[in-house]
N, C-alpha and C. Protein backbone atom coordinates (compact mmCIF):
# COMPACT_ATOMS: atom_id res chain seq x y z
N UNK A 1 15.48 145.50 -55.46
CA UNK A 1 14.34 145.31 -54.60
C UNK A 1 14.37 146.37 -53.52
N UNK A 2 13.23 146.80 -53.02
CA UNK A 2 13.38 148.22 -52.18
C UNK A 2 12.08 147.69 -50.93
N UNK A 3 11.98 146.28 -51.00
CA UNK A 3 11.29 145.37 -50.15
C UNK A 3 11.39 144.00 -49.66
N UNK A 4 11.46 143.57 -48.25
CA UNK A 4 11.69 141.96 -47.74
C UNK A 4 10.34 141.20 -47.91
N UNK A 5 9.36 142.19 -48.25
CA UNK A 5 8.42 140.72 -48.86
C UNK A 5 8.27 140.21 -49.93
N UNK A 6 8.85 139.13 -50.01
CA UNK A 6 9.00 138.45 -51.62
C UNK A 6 8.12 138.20 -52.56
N UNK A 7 6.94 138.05 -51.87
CA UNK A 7 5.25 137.84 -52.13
C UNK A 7 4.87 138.98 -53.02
N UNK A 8 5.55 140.32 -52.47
CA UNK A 8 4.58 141.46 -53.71
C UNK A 8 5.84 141.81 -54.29
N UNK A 9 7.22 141.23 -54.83
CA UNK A 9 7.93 141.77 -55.96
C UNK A 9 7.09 140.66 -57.39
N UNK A 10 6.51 141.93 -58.33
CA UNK A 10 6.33 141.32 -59.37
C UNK A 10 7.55 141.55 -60.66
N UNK A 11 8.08 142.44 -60.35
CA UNK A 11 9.17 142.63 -61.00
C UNK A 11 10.87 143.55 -60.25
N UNK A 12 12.11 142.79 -60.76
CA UNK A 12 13.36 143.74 -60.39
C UNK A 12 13.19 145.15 -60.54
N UNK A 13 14.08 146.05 -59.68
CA UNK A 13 14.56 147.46 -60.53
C UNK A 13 14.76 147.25 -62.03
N UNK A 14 15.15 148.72 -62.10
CA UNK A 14 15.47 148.72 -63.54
C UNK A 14 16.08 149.89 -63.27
N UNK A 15 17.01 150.83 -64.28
CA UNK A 15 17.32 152.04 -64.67
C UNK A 15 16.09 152.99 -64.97
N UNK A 16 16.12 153.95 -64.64
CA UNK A 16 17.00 155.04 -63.85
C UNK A 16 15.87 154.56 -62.51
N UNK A 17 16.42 154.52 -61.30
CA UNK A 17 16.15 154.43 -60.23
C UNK A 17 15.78 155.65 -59.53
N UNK A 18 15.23 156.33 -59.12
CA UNK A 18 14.85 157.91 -58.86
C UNK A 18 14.65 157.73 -57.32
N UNK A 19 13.84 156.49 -56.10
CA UNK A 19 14.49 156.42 -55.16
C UNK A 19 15.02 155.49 -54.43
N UNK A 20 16.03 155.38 -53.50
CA UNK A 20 16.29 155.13 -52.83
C UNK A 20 16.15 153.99 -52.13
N UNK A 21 15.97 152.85 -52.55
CA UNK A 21 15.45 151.62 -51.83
C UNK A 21 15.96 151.60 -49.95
N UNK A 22 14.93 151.76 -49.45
CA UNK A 22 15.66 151.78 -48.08
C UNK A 22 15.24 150.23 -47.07
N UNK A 23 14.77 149.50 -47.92
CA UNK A 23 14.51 148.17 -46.56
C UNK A 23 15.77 147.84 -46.25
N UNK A 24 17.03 148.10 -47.30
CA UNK A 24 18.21 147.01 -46.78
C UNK A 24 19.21 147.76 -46.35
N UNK A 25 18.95 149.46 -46.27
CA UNK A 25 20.21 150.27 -45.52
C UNK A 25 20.78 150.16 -44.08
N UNK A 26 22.06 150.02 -43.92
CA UNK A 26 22.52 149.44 -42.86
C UNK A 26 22.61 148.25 -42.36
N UNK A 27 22.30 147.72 -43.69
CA UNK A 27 22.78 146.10 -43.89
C UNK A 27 23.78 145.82 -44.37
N UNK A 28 24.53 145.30 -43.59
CA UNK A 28 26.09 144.86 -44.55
C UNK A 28 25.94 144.08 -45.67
N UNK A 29 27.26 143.87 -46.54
CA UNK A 29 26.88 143.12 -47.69
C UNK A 29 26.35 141.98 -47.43
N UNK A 30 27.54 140.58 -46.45
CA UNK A 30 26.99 139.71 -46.20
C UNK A 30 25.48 139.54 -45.86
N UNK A 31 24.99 140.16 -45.09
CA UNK A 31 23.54 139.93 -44.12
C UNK A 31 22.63 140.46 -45.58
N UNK A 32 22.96 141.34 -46.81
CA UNK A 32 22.29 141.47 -48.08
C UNK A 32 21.95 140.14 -48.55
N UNK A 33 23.13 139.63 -48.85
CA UNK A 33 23.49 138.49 -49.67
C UNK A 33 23.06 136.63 -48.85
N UNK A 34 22.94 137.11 -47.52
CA UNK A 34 22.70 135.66 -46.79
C UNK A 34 20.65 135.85 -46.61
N UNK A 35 20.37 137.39 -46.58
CA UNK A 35 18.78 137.48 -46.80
C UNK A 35 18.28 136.94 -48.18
N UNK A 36 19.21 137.28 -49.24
CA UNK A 36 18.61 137.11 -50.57
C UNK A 36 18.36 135.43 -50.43
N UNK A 37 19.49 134.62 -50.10
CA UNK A 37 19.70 133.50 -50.10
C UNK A 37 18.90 132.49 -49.83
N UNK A 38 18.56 133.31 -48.48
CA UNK A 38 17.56 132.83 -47.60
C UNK A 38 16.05 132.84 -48.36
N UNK A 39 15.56 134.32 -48.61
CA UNK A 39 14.61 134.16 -48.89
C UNK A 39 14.07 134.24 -50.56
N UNK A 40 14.65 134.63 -51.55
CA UNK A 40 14.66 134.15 -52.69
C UNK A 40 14.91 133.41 -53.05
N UNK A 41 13.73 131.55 -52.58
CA UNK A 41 14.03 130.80 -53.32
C UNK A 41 13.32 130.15 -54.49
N UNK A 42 12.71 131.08 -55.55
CA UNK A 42 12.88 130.62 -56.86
C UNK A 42 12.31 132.08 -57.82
N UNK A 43 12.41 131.85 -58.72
CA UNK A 43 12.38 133.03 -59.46
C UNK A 43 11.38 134.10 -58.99
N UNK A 44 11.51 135.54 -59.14
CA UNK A 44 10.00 135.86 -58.89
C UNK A 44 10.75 137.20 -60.29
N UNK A 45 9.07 136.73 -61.02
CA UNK A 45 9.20 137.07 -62.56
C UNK A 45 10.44 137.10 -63.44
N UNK A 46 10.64 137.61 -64.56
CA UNK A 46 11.86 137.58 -65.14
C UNK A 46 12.98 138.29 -64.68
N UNK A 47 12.69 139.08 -64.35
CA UNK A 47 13.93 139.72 -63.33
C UNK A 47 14.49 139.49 -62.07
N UNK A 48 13.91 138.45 -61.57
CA UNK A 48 14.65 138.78 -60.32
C UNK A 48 14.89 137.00 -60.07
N UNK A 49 16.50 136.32 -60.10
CA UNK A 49 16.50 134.95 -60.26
C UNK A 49 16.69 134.90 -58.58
N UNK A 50 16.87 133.36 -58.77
CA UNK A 50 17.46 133.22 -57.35
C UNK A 50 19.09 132.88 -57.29
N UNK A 51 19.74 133.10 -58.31
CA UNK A 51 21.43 132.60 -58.11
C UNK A 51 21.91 133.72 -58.57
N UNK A 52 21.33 134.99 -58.64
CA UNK A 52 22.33 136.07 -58.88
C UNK A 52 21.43 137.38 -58.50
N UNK A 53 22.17 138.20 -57.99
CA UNK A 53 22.08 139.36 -57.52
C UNK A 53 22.87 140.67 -57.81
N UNK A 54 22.30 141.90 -57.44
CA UNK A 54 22.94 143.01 -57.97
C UNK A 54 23.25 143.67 -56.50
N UNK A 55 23.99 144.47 -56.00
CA UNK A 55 24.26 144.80 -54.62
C UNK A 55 24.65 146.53 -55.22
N UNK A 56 24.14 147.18 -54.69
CA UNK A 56 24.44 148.79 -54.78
C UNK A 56 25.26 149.02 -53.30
N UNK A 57 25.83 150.07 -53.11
CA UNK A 57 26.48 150.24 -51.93
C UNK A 57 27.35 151.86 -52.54
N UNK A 58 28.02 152.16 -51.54
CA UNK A 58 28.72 153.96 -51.25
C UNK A 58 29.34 154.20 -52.70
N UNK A 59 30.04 152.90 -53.13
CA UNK A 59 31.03 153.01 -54.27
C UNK A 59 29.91 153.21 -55.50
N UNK A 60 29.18 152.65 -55.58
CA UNK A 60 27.85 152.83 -56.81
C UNK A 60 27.76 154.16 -56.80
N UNK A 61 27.55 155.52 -55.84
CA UNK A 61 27.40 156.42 -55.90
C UNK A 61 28.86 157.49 -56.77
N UNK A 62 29.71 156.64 -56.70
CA UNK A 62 31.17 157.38 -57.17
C UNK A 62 31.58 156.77 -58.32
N UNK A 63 31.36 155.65 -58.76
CA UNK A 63 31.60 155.23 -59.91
C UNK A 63 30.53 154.62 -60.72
N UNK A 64 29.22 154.62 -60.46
CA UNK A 64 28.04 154.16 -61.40
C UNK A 64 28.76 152.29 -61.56
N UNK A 65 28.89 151.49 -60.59
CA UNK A 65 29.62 149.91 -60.47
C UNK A 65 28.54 149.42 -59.01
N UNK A 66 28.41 148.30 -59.45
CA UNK A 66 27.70 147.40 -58.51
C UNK A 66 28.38 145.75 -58.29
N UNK A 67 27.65 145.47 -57.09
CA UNK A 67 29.19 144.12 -57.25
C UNK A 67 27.41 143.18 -57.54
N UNK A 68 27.88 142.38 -58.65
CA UNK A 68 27.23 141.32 -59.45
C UNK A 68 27.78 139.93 -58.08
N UNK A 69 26.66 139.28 -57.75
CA UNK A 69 26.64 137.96 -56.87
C UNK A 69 26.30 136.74 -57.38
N UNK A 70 27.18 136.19 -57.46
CA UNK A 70 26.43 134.80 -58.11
C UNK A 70 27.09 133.54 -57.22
N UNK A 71 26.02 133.29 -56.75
CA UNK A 71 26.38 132.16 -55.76
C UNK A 71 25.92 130.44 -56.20
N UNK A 72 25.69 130.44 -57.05
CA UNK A 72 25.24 129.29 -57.86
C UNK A 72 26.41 127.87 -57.71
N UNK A 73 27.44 128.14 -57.57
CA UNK A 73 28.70 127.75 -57.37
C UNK A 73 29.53 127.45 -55.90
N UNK A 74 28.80 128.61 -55.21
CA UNK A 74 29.13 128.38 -54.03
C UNK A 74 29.42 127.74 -52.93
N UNK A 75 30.26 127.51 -52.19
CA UNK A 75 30.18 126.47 -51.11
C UNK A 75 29.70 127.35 -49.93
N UNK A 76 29.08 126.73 -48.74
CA UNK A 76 28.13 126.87 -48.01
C UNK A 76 28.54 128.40 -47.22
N UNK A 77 27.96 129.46 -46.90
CA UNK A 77 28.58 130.39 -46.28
C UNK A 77 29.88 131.24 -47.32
N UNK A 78 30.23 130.88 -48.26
CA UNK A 78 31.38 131.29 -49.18
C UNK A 78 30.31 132.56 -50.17
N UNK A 79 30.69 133.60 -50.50
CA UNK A 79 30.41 134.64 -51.77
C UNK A 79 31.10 134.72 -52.47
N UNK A 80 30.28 134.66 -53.96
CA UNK A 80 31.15 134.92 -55.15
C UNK A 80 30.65 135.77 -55.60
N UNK A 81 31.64 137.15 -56.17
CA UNK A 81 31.08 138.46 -56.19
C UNK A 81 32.25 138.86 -57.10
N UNK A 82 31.83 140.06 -57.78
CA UNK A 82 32.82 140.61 -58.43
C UNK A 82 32.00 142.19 -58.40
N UNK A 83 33.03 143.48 -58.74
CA UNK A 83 32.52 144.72 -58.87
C UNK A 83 32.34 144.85 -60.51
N UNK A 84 31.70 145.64 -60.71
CA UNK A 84 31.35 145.87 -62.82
C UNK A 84 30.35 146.84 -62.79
N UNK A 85 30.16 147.06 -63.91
CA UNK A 85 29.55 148.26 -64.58
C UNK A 85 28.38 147.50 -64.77
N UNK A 86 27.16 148.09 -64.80
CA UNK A 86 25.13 147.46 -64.79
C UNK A 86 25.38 146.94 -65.76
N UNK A 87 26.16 147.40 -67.20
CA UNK A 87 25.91 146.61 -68.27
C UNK A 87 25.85 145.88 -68.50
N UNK A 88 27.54 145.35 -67.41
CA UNK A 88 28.45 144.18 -67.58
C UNK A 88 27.56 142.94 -66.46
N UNK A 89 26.96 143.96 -65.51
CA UNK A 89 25.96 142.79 -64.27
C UNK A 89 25.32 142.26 -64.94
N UNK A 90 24.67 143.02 -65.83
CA UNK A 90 23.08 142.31 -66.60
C UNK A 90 23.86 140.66 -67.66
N UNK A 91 24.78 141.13 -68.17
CA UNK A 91 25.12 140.04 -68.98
C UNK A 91 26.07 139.12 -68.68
N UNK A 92 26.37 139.67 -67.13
CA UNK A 92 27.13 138.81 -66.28
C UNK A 92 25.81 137.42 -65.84
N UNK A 93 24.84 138.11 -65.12
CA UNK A 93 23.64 137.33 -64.85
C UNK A 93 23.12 136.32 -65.76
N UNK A 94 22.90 136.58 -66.90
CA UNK A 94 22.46 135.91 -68.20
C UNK A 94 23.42 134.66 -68.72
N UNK A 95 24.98 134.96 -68.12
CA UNK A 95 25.67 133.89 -68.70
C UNK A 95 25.73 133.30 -67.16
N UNK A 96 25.86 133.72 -66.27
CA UNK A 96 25.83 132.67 -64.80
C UNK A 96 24.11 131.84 -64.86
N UNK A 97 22.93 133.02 -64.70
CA UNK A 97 21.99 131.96 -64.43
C UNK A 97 21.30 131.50 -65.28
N UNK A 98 21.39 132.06 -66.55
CA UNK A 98 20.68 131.47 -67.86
C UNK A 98 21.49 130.50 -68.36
N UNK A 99 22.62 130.88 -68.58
CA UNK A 99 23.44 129.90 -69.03
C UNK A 99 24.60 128.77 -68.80
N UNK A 100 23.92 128.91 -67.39
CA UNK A 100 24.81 128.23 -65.97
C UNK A 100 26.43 128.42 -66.42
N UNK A 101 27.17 129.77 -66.64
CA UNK A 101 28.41 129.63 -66.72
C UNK A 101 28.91 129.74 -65.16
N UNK A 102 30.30 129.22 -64.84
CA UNK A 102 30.50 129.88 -63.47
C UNK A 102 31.36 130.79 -63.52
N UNK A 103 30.82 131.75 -62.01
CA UNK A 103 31.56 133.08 -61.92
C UNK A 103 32.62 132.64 -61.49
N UNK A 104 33.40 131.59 -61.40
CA UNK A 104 34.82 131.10 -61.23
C UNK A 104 35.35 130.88 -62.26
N UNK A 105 35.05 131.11 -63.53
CA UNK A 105 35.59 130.43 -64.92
C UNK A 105 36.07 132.16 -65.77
N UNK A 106 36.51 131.65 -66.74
CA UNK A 106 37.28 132.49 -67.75
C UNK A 106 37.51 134.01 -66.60
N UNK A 107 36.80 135.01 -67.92
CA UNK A 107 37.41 136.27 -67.90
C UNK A 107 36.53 136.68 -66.29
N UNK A 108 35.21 135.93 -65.92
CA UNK A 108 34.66 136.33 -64.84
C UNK A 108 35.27 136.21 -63.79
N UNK A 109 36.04 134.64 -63.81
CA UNK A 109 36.98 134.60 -62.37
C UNK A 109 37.79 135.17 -62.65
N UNK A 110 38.07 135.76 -63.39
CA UNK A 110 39.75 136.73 -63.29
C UNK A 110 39.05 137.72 -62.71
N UNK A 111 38.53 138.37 -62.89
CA UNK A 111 38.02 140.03 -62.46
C UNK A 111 37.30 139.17 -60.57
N UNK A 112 36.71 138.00 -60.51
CA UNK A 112 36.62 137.81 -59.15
C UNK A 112 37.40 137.69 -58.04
N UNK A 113 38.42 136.79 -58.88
CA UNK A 113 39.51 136.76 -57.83
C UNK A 113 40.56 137.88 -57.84
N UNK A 114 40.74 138.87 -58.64
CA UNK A 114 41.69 139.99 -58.58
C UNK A 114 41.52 141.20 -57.73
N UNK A 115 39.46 141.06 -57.81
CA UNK A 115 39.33 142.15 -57.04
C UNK A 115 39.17 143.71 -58.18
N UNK A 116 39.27 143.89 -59.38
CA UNK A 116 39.50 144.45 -60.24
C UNK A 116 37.84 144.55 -60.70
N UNK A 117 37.72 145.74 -61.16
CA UNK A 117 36.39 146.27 -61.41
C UNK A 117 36.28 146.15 -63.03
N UNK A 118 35.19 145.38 -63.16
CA UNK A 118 34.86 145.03 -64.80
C UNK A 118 34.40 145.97 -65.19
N UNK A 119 34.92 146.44 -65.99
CA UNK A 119 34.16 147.46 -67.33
C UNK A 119 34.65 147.06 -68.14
N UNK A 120 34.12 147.49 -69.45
CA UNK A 120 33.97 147.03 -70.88
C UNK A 120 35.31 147.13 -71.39
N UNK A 121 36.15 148.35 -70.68
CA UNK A 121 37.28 148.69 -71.52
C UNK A 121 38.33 147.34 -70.63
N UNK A 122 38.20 146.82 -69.98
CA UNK A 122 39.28 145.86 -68.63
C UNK A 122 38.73 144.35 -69.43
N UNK A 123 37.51 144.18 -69.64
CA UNK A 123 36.94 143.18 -69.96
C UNK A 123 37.57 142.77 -71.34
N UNK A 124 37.85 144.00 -71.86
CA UNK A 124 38.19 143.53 -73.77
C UNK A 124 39.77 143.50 -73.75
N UNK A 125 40.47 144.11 -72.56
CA UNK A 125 42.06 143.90 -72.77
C UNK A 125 41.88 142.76 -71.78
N UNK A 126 41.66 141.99 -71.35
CA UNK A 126 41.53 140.82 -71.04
C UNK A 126 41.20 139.47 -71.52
N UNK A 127 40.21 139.65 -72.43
CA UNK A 127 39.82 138.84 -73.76
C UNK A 127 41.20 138.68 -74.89
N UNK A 128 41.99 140.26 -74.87
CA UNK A 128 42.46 140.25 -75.56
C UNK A 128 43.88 140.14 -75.26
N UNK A 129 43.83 138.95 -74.46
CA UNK A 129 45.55 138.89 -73.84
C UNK A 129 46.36 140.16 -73.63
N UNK A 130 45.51 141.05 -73.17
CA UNK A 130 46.31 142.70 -72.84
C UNK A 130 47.17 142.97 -74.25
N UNK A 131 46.58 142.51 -75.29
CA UNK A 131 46.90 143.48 -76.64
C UNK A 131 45.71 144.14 -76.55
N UNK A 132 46.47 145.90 -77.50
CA UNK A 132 45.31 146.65 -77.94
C UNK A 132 46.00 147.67 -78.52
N UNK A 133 45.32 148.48 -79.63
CA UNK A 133 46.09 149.32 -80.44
C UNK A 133 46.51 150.42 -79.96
N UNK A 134 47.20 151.25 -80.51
CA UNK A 134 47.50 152.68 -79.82
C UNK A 134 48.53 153.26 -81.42
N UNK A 135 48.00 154.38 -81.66
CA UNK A 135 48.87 154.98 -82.60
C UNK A 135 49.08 154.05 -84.08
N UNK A 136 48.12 153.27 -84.04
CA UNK A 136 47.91 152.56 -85.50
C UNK A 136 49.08 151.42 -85.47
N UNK A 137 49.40 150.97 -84.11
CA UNK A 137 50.24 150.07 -83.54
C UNK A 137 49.63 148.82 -82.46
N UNK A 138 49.84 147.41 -82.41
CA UNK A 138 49.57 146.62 -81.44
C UNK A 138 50.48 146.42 -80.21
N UNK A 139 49.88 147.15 -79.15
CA UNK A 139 50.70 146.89 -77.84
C UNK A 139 50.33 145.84 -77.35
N UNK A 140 51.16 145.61 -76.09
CA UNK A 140 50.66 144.58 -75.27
C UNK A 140 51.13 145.40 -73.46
N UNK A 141 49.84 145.48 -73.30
CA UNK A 141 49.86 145.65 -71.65
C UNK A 141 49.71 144.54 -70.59
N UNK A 142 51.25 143.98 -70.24
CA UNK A 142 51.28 143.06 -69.43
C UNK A 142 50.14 142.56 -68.17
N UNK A 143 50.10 143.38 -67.34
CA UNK A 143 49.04 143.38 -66.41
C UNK A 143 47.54 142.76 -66.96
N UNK A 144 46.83 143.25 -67.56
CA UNK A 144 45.88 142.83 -68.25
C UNK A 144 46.55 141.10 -68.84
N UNK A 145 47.53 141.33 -69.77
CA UNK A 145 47.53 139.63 -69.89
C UNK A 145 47.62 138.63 -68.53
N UNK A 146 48.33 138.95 -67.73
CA UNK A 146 48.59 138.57 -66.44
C UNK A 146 47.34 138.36 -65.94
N UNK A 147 46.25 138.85 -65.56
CA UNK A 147 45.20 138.83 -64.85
C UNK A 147 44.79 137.76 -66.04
N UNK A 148 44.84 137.81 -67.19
CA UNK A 148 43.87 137.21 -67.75
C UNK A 148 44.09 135.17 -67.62
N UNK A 149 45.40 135.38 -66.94
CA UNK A 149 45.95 133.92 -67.30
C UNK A 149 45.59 133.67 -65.75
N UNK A 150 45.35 134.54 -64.85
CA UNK A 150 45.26 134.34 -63.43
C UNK A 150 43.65 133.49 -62.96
C-alpha cells in the first residue's frame, strides 16, 4: 500500500514495484503494523487481508526479504513476524489467512521464533530434519534439524 486511505485501495502491490511507496517512510515497524491493525479492518479486495501483512524496510533493499506479519494469533500489543523471501510471504499469507494456520506452528514458528530468514533453500532443510544430499550422499546438518524441533 503506498496510501492511509483505506477507502481508495482497490487492490495490494504486486511485483515489480517501480515506486517507492512513501505514506509510511519513517514509520517504524511497530507504528506500520499497529496502523495496519488499526485501520484494516476487513478485507479490501483479494489482496489485501486484514490478518496479514507484508513490511518492506532497508534489509529488502540488500537481500530482496520482507518480514511477513501475521497477527491473527496474537495477544494484544504482541507481533508475530518472521523475515522470508515474497515467494515464501505470499504462501506464508495463504496458509495463515486462508487457511487459518498459525504463524506459531510447525516450520513457520521455527523461522519466527529463531529469528532466521525463510527462503526456500532453509525452509526445505527444515522440513527435512536438516538432511540433504551432497556428492550423491545423505547428510545431516544439525542446526537446521535443531531449529526444526525448536
Amino acid at each position: 500500500m503506498d496510501t492511509k486511505d483505506v477507502s481508495s485501495i482497490i487492490e495490494g502491490s504486486s511485483p515489480n514495484i517501480t515506486a517507492s511507496p512513501t505514506a509510511f517512510l519513517g514509520y517504524t515497524f511497530r507504528e506500520v503494523v499497529d496502523w495496519f491493525d488499526t485501520n484494516v479492518t476487513k478485507p479490501v479486495a483479494m489482496t489485501v487481508r486484514t490478518s496479514c501483512l507484508l513490511v518492506l524496510d532497508d534489509q529488502t533493499l540488500e537481500d530482496n526479504s520482507c518480514v511477513f506479519v501475521c497477527n491473527q494469533d496474537a495477544a494484544p500489543g504482541e507481533i508475530h513476524s518472521l523475515r522470508c523471501t515474497f515467494d515464501l510471504a505470499v504462501q506464508n499469507a495463504i496458509a495463515c489467512d486462508l487457511l487459518g494456520i498459525s504463524i506459531e506452528d510447525g516450520a513457520l514458528g521455527c523461522f519466527m521464533r529463531s529469528g532466521v530468514t525463510m527462503t526456500k533453500a532453509n525452509l526445505e532443510l527444515v522440513n527435512n530434519g536438516g538432511l540433504y544430499f551432497e556428492g550423491g550422499e545423505v547428510k545431516l546438518d544439525q542446526y537446521w534439524r535443531d531449529l526444526g524441533e525448536w
